[in-house]
N, C-alpha and C. Protein backbone atom coordinates (compact mmCIF):
# COMPACT_ATOMS: atom_id res chain seq x y z
N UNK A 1 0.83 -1.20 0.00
CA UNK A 1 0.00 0.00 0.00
C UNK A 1 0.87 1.26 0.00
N UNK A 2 1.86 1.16 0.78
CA UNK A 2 2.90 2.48 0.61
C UNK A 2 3.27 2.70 -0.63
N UNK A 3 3.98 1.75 -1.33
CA UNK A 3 4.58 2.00 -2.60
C UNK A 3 3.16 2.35 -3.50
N UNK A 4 2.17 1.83 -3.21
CA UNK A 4 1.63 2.67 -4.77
C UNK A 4 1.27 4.10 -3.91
N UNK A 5 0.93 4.39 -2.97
CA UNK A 5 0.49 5.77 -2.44
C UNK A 5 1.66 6.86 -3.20
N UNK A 6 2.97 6.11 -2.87
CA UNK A 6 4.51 7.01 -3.52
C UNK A 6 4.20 7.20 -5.15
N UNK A 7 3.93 5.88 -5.65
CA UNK A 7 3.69 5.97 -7.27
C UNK A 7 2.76 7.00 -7.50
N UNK A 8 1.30 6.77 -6.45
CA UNK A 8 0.04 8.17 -7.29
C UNK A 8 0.64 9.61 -6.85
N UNK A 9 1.68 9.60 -5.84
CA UNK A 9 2.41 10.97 -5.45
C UNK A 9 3.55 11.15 -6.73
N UNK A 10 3.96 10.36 -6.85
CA UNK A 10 5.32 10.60 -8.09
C UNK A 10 4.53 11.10 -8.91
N UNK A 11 3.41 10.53 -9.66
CA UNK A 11 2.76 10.69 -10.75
C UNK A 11 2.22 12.07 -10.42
N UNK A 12 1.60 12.46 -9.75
CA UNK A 12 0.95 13.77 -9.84
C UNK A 12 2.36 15.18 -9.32
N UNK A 13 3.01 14.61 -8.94
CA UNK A 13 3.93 15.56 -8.75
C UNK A 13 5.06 15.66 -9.83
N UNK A 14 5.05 14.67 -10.84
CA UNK A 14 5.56 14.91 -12.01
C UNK A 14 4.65 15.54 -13.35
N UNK A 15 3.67 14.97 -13.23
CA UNK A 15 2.77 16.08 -14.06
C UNK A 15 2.58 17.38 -13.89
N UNK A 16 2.71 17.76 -12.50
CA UNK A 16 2.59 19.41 -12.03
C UNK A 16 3.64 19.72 -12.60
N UNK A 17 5.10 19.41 -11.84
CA UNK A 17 6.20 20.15 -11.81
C UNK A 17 6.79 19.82 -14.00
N UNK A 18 6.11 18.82 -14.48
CA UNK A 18 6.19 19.30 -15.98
C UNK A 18 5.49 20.13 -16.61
N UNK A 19 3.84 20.40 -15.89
CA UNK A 19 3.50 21.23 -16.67
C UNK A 19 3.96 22.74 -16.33
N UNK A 20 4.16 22.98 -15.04
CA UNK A 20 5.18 24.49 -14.92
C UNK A 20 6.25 24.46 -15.52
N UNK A 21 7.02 23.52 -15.96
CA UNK A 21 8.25 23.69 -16.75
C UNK A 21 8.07 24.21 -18.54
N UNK A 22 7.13 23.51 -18.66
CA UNK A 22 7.20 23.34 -20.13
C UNK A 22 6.02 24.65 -20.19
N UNK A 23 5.81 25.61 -19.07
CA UNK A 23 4.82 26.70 -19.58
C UNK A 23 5.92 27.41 -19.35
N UNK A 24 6.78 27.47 -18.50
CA UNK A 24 7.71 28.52 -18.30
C UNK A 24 8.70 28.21 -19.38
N UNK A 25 8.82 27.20 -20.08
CA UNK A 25 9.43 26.89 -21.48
C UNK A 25 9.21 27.86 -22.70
N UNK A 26 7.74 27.67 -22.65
CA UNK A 26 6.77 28.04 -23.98
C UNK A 26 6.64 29.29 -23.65
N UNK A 27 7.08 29.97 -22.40
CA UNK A 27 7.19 31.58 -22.20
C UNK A 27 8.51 32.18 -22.72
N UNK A 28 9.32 31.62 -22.27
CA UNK A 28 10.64 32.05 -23.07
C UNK A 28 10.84 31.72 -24.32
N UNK A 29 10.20 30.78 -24.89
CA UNK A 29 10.31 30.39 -26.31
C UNK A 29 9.79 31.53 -27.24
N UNK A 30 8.11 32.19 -26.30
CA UNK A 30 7.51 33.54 -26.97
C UNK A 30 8.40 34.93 -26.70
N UNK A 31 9.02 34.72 -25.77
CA UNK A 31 10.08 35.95 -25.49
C UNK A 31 10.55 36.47 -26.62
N UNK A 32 11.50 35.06 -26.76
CA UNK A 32 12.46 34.89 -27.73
C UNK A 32 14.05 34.73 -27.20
N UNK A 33 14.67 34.00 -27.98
CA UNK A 33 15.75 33.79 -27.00
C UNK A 33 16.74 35.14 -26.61
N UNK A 34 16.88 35.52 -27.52
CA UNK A 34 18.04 37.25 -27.58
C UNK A 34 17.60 37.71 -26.17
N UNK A 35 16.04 37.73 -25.71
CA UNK A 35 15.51 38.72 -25.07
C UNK A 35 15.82 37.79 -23.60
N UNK A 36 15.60 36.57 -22.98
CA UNK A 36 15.74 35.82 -22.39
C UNK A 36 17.48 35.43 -21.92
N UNK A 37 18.44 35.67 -23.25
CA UNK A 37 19.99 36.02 -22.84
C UNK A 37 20.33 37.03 -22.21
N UNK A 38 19.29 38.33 -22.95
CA UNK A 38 19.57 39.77 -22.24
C UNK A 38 19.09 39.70 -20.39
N UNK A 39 18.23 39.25 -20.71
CA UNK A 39 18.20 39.11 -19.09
C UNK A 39 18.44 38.38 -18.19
N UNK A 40 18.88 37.64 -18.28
CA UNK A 40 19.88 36.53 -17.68
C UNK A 40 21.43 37.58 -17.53
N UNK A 41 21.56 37.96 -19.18
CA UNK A 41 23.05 38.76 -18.70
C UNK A 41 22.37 39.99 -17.68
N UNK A 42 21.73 40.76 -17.37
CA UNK A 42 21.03 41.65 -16.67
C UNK A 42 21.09 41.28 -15.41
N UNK A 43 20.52 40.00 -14.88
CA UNK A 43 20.74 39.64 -13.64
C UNK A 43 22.35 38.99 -13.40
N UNK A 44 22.96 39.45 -13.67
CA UNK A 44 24.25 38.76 -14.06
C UNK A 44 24.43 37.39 -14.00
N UNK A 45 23.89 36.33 -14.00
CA UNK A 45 24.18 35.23 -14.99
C UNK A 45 25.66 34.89 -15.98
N UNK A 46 26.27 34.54 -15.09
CA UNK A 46 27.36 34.08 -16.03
C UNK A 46 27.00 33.13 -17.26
N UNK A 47 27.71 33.72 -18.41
CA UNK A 47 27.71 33.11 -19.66
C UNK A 47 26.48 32.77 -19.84
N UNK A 48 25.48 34.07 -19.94
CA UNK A 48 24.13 34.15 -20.17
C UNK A 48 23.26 33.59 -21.14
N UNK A 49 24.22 33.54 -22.43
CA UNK A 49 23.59 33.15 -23.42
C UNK A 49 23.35 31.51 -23.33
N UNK A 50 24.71 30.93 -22.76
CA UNK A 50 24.84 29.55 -22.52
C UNK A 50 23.76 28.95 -21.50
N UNK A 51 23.52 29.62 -20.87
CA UNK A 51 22.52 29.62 -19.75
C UNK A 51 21.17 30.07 -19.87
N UNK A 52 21.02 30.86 -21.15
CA UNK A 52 19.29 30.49 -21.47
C UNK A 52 19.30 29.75 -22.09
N UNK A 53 20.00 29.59 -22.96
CA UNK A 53 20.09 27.98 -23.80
C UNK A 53 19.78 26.81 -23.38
N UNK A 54 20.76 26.35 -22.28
CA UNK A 54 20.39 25.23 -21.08
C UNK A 54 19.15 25.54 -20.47
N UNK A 55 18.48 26.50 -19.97
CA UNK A 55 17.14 26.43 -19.02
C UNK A 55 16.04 26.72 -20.29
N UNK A 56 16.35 26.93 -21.07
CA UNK A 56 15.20 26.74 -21.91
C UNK A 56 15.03 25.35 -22.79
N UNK A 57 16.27 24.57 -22.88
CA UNK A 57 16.07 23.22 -23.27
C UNK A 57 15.96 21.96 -21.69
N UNK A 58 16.14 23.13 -20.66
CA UNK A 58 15.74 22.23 -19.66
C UNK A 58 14.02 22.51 -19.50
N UNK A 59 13.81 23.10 -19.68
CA UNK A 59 12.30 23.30 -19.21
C UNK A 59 11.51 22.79 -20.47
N UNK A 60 11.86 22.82 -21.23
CA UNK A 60 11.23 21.81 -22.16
C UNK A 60 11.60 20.60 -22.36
N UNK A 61 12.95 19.83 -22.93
CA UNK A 61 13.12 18.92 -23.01
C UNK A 61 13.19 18.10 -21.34
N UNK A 62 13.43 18.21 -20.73
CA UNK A 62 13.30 17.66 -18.87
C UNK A 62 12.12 17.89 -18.47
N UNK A 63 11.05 18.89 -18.52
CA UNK A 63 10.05 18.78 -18.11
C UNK A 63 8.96 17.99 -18.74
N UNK A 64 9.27 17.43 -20.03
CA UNK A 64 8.51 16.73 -20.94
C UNK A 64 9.01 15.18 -20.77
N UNK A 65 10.07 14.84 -20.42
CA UNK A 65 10.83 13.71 -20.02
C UNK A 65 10.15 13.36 -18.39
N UNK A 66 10.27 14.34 -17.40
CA UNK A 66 9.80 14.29 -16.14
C UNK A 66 8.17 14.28 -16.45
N UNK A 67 7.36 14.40 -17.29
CA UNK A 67 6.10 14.13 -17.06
C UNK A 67 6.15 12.59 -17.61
N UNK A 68 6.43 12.23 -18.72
CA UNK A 68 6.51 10.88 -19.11
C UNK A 68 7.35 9.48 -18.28
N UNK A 69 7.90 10.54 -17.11
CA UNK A 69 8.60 9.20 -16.22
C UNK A 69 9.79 8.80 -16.81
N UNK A 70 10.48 9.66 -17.64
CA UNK A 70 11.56 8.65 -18.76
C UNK A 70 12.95 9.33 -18.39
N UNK A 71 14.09 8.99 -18.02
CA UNK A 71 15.31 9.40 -17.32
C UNK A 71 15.15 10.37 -16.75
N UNK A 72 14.61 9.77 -15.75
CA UNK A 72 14.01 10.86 -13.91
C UNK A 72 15.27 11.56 -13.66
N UNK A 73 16.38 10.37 -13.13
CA UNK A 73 17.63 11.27 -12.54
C UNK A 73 18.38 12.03 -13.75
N UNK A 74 18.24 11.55 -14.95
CA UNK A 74 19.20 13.11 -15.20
C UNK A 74 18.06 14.02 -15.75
N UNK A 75 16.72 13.82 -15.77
CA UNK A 75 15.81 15.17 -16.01
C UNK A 75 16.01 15.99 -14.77
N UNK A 76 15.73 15.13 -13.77
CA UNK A 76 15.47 15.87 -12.29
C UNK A 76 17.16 16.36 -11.94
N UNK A 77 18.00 15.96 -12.58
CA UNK A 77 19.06 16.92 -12.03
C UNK A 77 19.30 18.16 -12.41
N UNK A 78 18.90 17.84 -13.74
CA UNK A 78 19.40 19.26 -14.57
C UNK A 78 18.17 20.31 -14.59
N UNK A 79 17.03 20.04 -13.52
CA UNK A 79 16.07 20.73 -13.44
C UNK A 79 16.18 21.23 -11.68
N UNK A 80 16.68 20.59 -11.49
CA UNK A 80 17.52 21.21 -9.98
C UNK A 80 18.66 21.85 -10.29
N UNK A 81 19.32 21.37 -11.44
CA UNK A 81 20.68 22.72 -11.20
C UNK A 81 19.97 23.94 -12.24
N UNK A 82 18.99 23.97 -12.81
CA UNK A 82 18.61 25.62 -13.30
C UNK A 82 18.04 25.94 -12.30
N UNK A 83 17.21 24.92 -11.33
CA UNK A 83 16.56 26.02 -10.07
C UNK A 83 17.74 26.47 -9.01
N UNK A 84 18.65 25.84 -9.22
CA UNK A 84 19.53 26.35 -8.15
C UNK A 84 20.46 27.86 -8.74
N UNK A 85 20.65 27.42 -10.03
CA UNK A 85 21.28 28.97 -10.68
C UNK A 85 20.12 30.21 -10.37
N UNK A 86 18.60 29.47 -10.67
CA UNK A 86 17.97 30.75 -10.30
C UNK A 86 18.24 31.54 -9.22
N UNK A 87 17.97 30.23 -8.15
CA UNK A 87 18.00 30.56 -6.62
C UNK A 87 19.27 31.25 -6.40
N UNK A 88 20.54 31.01 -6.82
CA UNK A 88 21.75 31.65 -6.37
C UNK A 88 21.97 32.80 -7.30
N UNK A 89 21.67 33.09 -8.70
CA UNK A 89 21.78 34.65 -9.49
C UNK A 89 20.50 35.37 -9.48
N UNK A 90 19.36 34.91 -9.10
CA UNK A 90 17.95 36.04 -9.16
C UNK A 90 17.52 35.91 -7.80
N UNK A 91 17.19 34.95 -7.60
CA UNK A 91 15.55 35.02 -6.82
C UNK A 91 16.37 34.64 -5.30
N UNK A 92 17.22 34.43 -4.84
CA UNK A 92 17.85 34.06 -3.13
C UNK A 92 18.24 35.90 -2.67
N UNK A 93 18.05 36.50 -3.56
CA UNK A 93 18.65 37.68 -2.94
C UNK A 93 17.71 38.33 -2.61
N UNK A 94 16.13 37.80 -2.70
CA UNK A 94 14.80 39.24 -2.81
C UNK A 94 14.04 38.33 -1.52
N UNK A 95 14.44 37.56 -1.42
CA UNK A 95 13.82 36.90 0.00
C UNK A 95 12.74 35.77 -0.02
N UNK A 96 11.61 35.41 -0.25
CA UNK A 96 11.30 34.48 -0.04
C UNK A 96 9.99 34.47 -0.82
N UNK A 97 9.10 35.31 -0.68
CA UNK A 97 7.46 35.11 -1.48
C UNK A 97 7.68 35.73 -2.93
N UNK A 98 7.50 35.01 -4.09
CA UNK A 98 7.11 35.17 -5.05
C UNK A 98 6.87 36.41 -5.79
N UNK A 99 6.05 37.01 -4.65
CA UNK A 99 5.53 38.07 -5.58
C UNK A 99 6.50 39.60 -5.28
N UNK A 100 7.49 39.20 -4.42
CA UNK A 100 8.68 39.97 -4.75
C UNK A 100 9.66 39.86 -5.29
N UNK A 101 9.56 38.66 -6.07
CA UNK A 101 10.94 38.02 -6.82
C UNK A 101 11.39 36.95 -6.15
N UNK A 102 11.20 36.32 -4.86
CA UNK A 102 11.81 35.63 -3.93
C UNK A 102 11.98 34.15 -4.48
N UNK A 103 12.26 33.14 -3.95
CA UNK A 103 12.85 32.13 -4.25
C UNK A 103 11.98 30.46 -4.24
N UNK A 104 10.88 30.70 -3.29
CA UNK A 104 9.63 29.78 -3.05
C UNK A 104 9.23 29.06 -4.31
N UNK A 105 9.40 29.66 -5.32
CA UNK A 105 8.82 28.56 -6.72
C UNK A 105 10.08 27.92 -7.38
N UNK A 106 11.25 28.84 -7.29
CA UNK A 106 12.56 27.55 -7.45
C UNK A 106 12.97 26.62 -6.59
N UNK A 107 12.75 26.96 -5.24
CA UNK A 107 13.23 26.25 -4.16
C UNK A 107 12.05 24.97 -4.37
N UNK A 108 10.76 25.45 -4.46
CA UNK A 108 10.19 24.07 -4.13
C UNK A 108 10.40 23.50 -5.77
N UNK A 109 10.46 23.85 -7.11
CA UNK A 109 10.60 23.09 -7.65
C UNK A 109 12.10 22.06 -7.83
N UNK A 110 13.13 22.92 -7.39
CA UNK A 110 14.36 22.03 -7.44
C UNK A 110 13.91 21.22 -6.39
N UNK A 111 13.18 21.31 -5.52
CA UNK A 111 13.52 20.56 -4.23
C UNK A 111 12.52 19.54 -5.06
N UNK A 112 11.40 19.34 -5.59
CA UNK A 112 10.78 18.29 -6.29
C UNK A 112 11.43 17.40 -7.18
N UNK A 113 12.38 18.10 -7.54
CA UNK A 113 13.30 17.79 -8.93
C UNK A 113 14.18 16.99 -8.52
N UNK A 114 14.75 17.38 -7.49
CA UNK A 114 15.44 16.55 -6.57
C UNK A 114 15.06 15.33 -6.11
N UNK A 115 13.82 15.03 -5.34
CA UNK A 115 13.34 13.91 -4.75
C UNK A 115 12.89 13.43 -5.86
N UNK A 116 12.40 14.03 -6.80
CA UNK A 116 12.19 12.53 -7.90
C UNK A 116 13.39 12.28 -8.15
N UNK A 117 14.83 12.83 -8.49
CA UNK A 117 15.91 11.96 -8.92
C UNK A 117 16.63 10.95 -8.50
N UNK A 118 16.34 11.40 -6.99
CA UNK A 118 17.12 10.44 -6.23
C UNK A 118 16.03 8.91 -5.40
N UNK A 119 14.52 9.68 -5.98
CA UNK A 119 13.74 8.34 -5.46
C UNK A 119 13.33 7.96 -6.19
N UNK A 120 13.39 8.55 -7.51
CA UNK A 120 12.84 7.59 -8.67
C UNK A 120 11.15 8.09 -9.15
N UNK A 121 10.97 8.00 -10.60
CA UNK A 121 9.84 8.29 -10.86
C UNK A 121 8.23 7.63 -10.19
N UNK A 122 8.50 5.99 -9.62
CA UNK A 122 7.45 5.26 -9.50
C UNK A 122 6.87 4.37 -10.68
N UNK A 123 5.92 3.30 -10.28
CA UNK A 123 5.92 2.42 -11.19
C UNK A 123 4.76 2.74 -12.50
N UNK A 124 3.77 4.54 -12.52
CA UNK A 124 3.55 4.84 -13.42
C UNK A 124 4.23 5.54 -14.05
N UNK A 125 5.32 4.92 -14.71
CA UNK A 125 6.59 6.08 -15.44
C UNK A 125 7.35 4.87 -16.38
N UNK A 126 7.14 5.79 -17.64
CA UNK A 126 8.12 5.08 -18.43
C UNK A 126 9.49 4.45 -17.78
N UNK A 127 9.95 4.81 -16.97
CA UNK A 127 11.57 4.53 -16.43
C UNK A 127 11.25 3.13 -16.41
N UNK A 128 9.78 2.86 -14.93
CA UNK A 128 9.05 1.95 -14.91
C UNK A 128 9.27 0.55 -15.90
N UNK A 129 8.51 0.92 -16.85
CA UNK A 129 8.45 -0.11 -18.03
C UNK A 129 9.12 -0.41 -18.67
N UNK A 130 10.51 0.38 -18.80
CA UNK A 130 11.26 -0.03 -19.57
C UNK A 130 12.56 -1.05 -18.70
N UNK A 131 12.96 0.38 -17.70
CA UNK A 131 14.04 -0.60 -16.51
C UNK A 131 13.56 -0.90 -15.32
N UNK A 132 12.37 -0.76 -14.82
CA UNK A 132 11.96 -1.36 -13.80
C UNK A 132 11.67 -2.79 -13.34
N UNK A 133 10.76 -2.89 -14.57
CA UNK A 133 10.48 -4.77 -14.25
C UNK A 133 11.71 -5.45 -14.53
N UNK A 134 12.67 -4.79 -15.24
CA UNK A 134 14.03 -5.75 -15.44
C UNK A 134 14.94 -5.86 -14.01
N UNK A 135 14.71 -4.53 -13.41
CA UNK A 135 15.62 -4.66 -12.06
C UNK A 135 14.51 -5.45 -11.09
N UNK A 136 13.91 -5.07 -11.31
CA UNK A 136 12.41 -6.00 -10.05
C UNK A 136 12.84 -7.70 -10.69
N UNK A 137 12.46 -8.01 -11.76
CA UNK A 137 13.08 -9.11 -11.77
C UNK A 137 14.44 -9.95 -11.20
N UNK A 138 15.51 -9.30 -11.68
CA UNK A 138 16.63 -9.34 -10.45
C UNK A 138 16.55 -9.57 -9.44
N UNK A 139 16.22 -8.65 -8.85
CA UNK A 139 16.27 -8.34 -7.26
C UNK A 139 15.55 -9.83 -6.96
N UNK A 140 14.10 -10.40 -7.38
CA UNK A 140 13.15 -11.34 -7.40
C UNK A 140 14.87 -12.78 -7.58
N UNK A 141 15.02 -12.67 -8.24
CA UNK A 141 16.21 -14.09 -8.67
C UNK A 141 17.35 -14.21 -7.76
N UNK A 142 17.84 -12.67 -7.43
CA UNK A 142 18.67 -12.74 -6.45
C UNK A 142 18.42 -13.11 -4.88
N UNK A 143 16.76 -12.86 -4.40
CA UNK A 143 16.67 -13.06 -3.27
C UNK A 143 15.80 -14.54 -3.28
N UNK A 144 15.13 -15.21 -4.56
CA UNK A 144 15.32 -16.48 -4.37
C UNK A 144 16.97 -17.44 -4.33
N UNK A 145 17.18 -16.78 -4.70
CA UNK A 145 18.78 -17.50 -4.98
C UNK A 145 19.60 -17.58 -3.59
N UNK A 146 18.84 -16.48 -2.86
CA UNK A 146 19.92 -16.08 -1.61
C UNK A 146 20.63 -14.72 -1.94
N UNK A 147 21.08 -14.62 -2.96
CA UNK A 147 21.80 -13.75 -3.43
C UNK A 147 23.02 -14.26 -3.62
N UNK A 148 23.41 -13.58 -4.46
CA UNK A 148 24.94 -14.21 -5.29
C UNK A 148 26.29 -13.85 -4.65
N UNK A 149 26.80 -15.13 -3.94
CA UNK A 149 28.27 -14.64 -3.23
C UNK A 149 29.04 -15.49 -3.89
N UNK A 150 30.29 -14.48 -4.53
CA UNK A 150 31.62 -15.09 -5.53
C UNK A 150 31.95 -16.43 -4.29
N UNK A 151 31.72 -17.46 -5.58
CA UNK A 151 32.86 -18.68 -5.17
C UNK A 151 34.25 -18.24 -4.13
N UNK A 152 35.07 -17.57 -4.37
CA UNK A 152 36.29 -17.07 -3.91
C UNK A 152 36.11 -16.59 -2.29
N UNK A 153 34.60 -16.02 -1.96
CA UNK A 153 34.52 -15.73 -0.65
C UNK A 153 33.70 -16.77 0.28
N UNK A 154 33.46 -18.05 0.15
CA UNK A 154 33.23 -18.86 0.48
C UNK A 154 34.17 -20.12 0.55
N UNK A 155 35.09 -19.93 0.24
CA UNK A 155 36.33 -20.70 0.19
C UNK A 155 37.29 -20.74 0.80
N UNK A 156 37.87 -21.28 1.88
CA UNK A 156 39.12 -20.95 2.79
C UNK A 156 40.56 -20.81 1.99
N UNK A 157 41.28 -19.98 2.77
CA UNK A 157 42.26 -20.04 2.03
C UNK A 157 43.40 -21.24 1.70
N UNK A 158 43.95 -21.18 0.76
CA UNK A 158 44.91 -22.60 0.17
C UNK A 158 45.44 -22.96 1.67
N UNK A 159 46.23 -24.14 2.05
CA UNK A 159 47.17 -24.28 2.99
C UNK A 159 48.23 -24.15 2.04
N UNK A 160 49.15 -23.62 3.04
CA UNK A 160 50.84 -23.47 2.49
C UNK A 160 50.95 -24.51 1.47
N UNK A 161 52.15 -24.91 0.90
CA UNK A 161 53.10 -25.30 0.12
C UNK A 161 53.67 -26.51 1.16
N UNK A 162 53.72 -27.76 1.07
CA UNK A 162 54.17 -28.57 2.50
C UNK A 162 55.56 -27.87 2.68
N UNK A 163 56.46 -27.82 1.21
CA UNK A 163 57.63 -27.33 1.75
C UNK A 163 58.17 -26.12 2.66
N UNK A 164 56.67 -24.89 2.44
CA UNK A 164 57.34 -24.35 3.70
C UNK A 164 56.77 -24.25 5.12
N UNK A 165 55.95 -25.14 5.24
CA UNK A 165 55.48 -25.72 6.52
C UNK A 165 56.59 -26.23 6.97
N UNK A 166 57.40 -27.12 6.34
CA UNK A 166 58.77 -27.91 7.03
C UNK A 166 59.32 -26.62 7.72
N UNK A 167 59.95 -27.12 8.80
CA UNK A 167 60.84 -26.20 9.47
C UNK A 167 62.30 -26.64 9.02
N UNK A 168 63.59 -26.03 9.51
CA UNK A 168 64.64 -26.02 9.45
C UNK A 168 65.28 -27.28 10.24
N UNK A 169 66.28 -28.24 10.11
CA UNK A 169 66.26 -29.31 11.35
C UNK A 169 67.16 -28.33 12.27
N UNK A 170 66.95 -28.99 13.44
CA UNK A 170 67.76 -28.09 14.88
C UNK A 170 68.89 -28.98 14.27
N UNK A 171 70.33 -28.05 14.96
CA UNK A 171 71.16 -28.64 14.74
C UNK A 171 71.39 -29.36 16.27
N UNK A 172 72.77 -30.49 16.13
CA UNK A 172 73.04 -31.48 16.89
C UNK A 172 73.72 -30.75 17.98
N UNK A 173 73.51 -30.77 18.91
CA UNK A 173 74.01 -30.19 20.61
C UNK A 173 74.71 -31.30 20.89
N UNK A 174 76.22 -31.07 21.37
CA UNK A 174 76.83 -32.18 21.99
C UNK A 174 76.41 -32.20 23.09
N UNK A 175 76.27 -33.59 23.74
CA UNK A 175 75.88 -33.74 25.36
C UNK A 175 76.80 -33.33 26.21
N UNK A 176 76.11 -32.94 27.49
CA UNK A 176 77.10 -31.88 28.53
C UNK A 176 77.81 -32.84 29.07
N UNK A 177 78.68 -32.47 29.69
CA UNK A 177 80.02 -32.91 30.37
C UNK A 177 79.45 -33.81 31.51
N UNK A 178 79.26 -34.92 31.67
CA UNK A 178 78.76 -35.75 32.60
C UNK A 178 77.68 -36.59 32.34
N UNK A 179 77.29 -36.60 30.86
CA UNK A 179 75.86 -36.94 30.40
C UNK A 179 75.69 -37.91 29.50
N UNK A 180 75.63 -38.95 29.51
CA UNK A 180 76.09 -39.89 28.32
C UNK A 180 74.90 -39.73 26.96
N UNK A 181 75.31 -39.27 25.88
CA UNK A 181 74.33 -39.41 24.49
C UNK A 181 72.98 -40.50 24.88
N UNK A 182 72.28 -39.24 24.67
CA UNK A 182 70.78 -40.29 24.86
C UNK A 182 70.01 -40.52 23.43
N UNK A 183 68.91 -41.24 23.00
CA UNK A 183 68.27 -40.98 22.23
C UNK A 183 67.08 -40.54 22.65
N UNK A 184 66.89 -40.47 24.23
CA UNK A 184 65.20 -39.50 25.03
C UNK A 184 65.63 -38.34 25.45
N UNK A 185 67.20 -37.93 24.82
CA UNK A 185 67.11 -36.24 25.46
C UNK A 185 66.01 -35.30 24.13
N UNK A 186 65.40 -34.50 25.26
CA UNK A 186 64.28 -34.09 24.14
C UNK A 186 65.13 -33.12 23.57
N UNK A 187 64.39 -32.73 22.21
CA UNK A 187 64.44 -31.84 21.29
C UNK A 187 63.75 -30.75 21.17
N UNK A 188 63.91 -29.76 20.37
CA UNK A 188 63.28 -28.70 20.09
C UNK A 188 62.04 -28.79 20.32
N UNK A 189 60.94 -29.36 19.77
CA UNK A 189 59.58 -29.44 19.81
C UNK A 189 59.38 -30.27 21.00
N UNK A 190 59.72 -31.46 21.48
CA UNK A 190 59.29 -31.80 22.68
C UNK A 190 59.54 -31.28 23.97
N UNK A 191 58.83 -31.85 24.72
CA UNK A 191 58.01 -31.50 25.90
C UNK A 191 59.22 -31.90 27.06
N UNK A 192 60.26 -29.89 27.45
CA UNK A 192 61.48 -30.22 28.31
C UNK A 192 61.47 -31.23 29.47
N UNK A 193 59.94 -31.19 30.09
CA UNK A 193 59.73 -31.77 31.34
C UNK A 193 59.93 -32.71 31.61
N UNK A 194 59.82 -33.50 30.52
CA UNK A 194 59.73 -35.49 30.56
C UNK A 194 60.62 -35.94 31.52
């Protein structure tokens, strides 16, 4: 029940936040672009022209992608980084409500733009149909399976080489002065106490 509640929220919050894109698209498109560079360079906007260029093929091409569900994370990024150029060259400096220039309609749309990229469109979205049921499948094979652990980490490691397990032989200690050659004087590895 959660996940589709998220899906009818993805879905209607991608239809909104495309159809404000692609009107604020089709506004600058009637501008015209010259007029839309000029003011961008006006609000100083670095490399203005480059930058209506990008927010006017973001607000159309990404907001038309973000309504259809079809490459969420890089629509929704590049529709968070024009709201964030807004927010940091126009609208963060006039304060907060709208109708003084303020920042409330970039902030909440990057911030939308955002959570769809990083949570995904939902399962009414092209992304959905095309790579969804393929990773849902997966995930489905991998957790009947157990999930897949490389041969190599289930495997102990080799034992040595016998040859260098061998140790070195001790060498021969002459017997002390009073002690006649035994064959039970212990050795290196045995047990001094005997």
């Amino acid at each position: 029940m959660r996940r589709l509640l998220y899906d009818l929220a993805a879905l209607i919050a991608r239809l909104a936040l495309g159809v404000i894109l692609l009107a604020h698209g089709w506004q600058k498109a009637n501008t015209g672009f010259e007029a839309v560079a000029a003011d961008f360079a006006g609000a100083g906007t670095p490399a203005p022209r480059l930058a209506a260029a990008f927010t006017m093929l973001t607000e159309f091409g990404a907001g038309s992608l973000i309504i259809l569900g079809l490459l969420t994370p890089l629509a929704g990024a590049m529709i968070a980084a024009v709201m964030l150029g807004a927010f940091v060259f126009v609208h963060g400096r006039r304060g907060v409500f709208v109708t003084s220039g303020g920042f409330e309609l970039v902030a909440a749309l990057g911030s939308a733009a955002l959570l769809l990229a990083t949570a995904g469109a939902g399962r009414f979205s092209l992304d959905h149909l095309i790579f969804g049921r393929r990773r849902e499948r997966r995930l489905r094979e991998s957790e009947t399976l157990g999930g897949y652990v490389p041969p190599i980490a289930t495997q102990p490691p080799p034992a040595p080489a016998a040859e260098a397990r061998q140790q070195p032989p001790i060498p021969s200690v002459p017997p002390a002065e009073g002690h006649p050659p035994s064959e039970s004087r212990p050795t290196h590895g045995e047990d001094a106490g005997r």
